[in-house]
PDB file of N, CA and C in Angstrom:
ATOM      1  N   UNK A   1      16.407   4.169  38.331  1.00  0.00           N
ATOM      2  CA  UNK A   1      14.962   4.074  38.358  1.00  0.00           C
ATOM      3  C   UNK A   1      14.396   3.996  36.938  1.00  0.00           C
ATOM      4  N   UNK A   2      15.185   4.700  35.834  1.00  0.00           N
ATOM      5  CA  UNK A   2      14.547   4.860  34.887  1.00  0.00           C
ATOM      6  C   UNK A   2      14.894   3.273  33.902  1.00  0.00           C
ATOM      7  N   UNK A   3      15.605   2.778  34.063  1.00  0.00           N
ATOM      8  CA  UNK A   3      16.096   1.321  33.630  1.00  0.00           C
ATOM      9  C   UNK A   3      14.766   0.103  34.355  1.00  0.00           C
ATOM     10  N   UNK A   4      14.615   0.404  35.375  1.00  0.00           N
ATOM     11  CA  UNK A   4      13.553  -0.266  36.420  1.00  0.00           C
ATOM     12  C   UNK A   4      12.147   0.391  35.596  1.00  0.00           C
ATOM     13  N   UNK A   5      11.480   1.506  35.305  1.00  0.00           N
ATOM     14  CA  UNK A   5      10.733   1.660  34.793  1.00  0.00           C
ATOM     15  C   UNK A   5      10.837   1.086  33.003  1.00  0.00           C
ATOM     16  N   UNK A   6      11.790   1.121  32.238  1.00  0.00           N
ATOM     17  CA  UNK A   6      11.662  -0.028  31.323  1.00  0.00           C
ATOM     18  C   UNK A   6      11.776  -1.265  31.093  1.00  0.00           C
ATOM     19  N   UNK A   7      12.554  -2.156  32.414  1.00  0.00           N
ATOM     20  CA  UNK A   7      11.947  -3.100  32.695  1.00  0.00           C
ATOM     21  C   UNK A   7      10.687  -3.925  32.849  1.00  0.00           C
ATOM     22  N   UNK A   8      10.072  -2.704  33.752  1.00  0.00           N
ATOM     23  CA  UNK A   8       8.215  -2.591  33.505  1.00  0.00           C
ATOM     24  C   UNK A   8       7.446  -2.402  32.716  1.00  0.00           C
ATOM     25  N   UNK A   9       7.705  -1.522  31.801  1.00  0.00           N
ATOM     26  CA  UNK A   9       7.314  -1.690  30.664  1.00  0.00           C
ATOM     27  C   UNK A   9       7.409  -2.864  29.728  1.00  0.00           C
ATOM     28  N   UNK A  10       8.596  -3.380  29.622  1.00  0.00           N
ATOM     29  CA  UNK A  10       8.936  -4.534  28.730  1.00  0.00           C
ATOM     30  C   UNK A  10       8.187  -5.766  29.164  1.00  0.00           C
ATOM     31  N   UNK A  11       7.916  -6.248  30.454  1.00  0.00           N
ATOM     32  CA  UNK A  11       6.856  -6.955  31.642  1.00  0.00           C
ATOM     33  C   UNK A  11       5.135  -6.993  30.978  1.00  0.00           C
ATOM     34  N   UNK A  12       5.323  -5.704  31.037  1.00  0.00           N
ATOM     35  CA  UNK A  12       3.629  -5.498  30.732  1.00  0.00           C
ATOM     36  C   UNK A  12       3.216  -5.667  29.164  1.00  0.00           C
ATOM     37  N   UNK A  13       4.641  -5.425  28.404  1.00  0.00           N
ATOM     38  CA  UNK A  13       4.095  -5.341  27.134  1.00  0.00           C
ATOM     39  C   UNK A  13       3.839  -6.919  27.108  1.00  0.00           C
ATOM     40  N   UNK A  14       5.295  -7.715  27.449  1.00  0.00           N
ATOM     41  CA  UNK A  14       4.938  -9.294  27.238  1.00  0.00           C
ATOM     42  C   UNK A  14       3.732  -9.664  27.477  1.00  0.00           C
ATOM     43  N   UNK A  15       3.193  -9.339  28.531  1.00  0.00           N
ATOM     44  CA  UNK A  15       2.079  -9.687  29.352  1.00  0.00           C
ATOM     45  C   UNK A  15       0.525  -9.522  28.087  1.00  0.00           C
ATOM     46  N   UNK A  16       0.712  -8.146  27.860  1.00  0.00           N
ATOM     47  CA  UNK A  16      -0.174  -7.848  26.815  1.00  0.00           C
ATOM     48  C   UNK A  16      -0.531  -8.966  25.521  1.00  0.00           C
ATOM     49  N   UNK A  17       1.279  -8.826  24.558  1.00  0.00           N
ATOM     50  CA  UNK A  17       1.079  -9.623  23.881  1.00  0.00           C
ATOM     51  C   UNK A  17       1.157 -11.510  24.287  1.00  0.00           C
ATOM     52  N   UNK A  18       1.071 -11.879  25.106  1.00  0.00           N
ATOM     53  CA  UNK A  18       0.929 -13.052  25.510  1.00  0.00           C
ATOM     54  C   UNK A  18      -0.927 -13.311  25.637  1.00  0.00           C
ATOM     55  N   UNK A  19      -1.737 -12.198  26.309  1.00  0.00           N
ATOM     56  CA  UNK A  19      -2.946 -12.158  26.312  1.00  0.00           C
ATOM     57  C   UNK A  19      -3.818 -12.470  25.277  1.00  0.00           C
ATOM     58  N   UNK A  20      -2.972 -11.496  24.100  1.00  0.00           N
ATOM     59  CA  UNK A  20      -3.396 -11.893  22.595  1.00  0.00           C
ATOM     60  C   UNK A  20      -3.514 -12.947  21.798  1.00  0.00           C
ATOM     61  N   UNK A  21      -2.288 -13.359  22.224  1.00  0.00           N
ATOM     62  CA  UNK A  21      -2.086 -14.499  21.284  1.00  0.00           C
ATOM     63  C   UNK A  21      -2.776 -15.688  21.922  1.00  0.00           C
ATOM     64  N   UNK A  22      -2.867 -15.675  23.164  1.00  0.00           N
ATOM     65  CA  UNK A  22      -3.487 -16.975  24.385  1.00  0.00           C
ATOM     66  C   UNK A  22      -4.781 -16.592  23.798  1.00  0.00           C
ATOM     67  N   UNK A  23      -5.604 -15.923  23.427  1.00  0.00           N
ATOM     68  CA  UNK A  23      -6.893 -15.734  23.376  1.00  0.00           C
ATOM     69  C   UNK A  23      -7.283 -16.870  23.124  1.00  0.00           C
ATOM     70  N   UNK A  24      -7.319 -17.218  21.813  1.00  0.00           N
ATOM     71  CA  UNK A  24      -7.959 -18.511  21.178  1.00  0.00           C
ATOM     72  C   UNK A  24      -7.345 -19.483  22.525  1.00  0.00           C
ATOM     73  N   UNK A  25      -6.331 -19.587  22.601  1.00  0.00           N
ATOM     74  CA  UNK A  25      -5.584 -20.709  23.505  1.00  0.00           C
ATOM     75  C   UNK A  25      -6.300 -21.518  25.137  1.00  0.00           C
ATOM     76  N   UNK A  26      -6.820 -19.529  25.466  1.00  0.00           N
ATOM     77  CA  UNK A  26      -7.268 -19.544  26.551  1.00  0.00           C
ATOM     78  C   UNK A  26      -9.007 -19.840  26.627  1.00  0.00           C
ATOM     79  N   UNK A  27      -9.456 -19.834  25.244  1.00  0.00           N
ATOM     80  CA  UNK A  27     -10.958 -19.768  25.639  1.00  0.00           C
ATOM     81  C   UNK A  27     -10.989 -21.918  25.332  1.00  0.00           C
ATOM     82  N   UNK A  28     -10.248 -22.574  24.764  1.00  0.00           N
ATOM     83  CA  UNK A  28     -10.148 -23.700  24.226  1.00  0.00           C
ATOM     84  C   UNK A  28      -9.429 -24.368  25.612  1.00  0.00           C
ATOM     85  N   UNK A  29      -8.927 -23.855  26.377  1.00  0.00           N
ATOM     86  CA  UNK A  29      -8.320 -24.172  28.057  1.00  0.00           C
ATOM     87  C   UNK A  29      -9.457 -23.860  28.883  1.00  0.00           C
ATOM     88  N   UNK A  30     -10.345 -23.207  28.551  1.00  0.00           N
ATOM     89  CA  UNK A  30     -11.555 -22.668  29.657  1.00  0.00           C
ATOM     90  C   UNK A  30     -11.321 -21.821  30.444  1.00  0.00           C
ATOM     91  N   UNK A  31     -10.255 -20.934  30.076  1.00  0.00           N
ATOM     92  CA  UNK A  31      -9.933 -19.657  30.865  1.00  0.00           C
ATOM     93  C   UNK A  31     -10.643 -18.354  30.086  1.00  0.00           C
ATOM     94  N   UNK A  32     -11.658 -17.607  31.214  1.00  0.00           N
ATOM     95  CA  UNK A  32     -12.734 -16.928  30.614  1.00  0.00           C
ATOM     96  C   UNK A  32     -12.034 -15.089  30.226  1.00  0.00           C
ATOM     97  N   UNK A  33     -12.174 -14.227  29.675  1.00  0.00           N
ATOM     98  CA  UNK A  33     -12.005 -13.376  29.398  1.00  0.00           C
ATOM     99  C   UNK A  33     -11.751 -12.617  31.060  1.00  0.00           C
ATOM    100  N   UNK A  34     -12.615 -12.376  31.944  1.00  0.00           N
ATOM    101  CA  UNK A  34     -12.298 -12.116  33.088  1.00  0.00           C
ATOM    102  C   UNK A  34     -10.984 -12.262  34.005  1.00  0.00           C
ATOM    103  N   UNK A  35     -10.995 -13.942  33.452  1.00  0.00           N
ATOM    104  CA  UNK A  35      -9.315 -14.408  33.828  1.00  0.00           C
ATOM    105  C   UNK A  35      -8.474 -13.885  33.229  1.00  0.00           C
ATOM    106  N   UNK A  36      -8.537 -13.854  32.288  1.00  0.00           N
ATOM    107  CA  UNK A  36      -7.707 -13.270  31.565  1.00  0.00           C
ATOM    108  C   UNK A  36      -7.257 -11.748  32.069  1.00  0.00           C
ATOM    109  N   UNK A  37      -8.499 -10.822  31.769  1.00  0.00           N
ATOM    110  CA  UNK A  37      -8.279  -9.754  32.827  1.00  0.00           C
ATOM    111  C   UNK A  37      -7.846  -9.450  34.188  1.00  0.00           C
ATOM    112  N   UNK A  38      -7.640 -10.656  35.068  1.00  0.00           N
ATOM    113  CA  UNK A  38      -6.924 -10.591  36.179  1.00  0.00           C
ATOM    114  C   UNK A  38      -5.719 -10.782  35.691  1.00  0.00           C
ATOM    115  N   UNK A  39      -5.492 -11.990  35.310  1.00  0.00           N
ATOM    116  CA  UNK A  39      -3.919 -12.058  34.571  1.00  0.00           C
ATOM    117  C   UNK A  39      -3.310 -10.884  34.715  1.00  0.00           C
ATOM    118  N   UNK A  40      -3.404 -10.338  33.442  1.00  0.00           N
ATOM    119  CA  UNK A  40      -2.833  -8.687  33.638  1.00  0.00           C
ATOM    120  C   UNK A  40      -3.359  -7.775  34.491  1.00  0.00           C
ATOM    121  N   UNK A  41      -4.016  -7.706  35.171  1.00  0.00           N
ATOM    122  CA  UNK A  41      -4.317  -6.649  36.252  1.00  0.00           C
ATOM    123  C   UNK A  41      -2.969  -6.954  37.300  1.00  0.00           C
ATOM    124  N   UNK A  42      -2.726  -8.260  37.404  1.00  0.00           N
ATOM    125  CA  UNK A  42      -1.739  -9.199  38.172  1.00  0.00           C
ATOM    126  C   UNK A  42      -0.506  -8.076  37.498  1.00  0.00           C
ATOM    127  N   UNK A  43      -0.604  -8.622  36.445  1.00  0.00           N
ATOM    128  CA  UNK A  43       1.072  -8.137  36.290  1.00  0.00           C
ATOM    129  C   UNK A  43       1.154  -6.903  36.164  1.00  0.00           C
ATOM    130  N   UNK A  44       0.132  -5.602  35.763  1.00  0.00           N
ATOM    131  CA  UNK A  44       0.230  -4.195  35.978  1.00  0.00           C
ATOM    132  C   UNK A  44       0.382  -3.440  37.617  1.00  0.00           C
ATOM    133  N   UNK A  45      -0.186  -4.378  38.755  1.00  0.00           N
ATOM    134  CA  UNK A  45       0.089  -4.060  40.199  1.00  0.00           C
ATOM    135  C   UNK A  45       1.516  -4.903  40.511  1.00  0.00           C
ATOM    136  N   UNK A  46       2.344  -5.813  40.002  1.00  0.00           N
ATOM    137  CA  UNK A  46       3.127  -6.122  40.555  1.00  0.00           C
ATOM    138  C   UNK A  46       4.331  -5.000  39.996  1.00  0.00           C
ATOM    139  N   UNK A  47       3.784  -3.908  39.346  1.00  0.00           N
ATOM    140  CA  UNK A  47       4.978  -3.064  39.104  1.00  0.00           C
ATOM    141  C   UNK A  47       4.895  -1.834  40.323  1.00  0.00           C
ATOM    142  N   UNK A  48       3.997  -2.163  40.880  1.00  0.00           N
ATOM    143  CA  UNK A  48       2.762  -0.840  42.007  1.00  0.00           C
ATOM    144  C   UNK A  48       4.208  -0.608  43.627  1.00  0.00           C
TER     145      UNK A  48
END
């Protein structure tokens, strides 16, 4: 379990820093900050 919980972790961090760096990426694609916030809401419940 505890290998499975750093799996998840390692998931969410990508997730995080992918958010970051997409910023500029994502507002120049027309994906709004909100989206963005589902994005990861997405990937913090698929660990649920």
């Amino acid at each position: 379990s505890r290998a499975l919980d750093r799996a998840g972790f390692a998931i969410i961090a990508t997730g995080l820093q992918q958010c970051l760096t997409d910023a500029e990426r994502g507002q120049r694609d027309g994906e709004t900050k909100e989206q963005m916030k589902a994005r990861l809401e997405k990937l913090f419940l698929s660990l649920a």
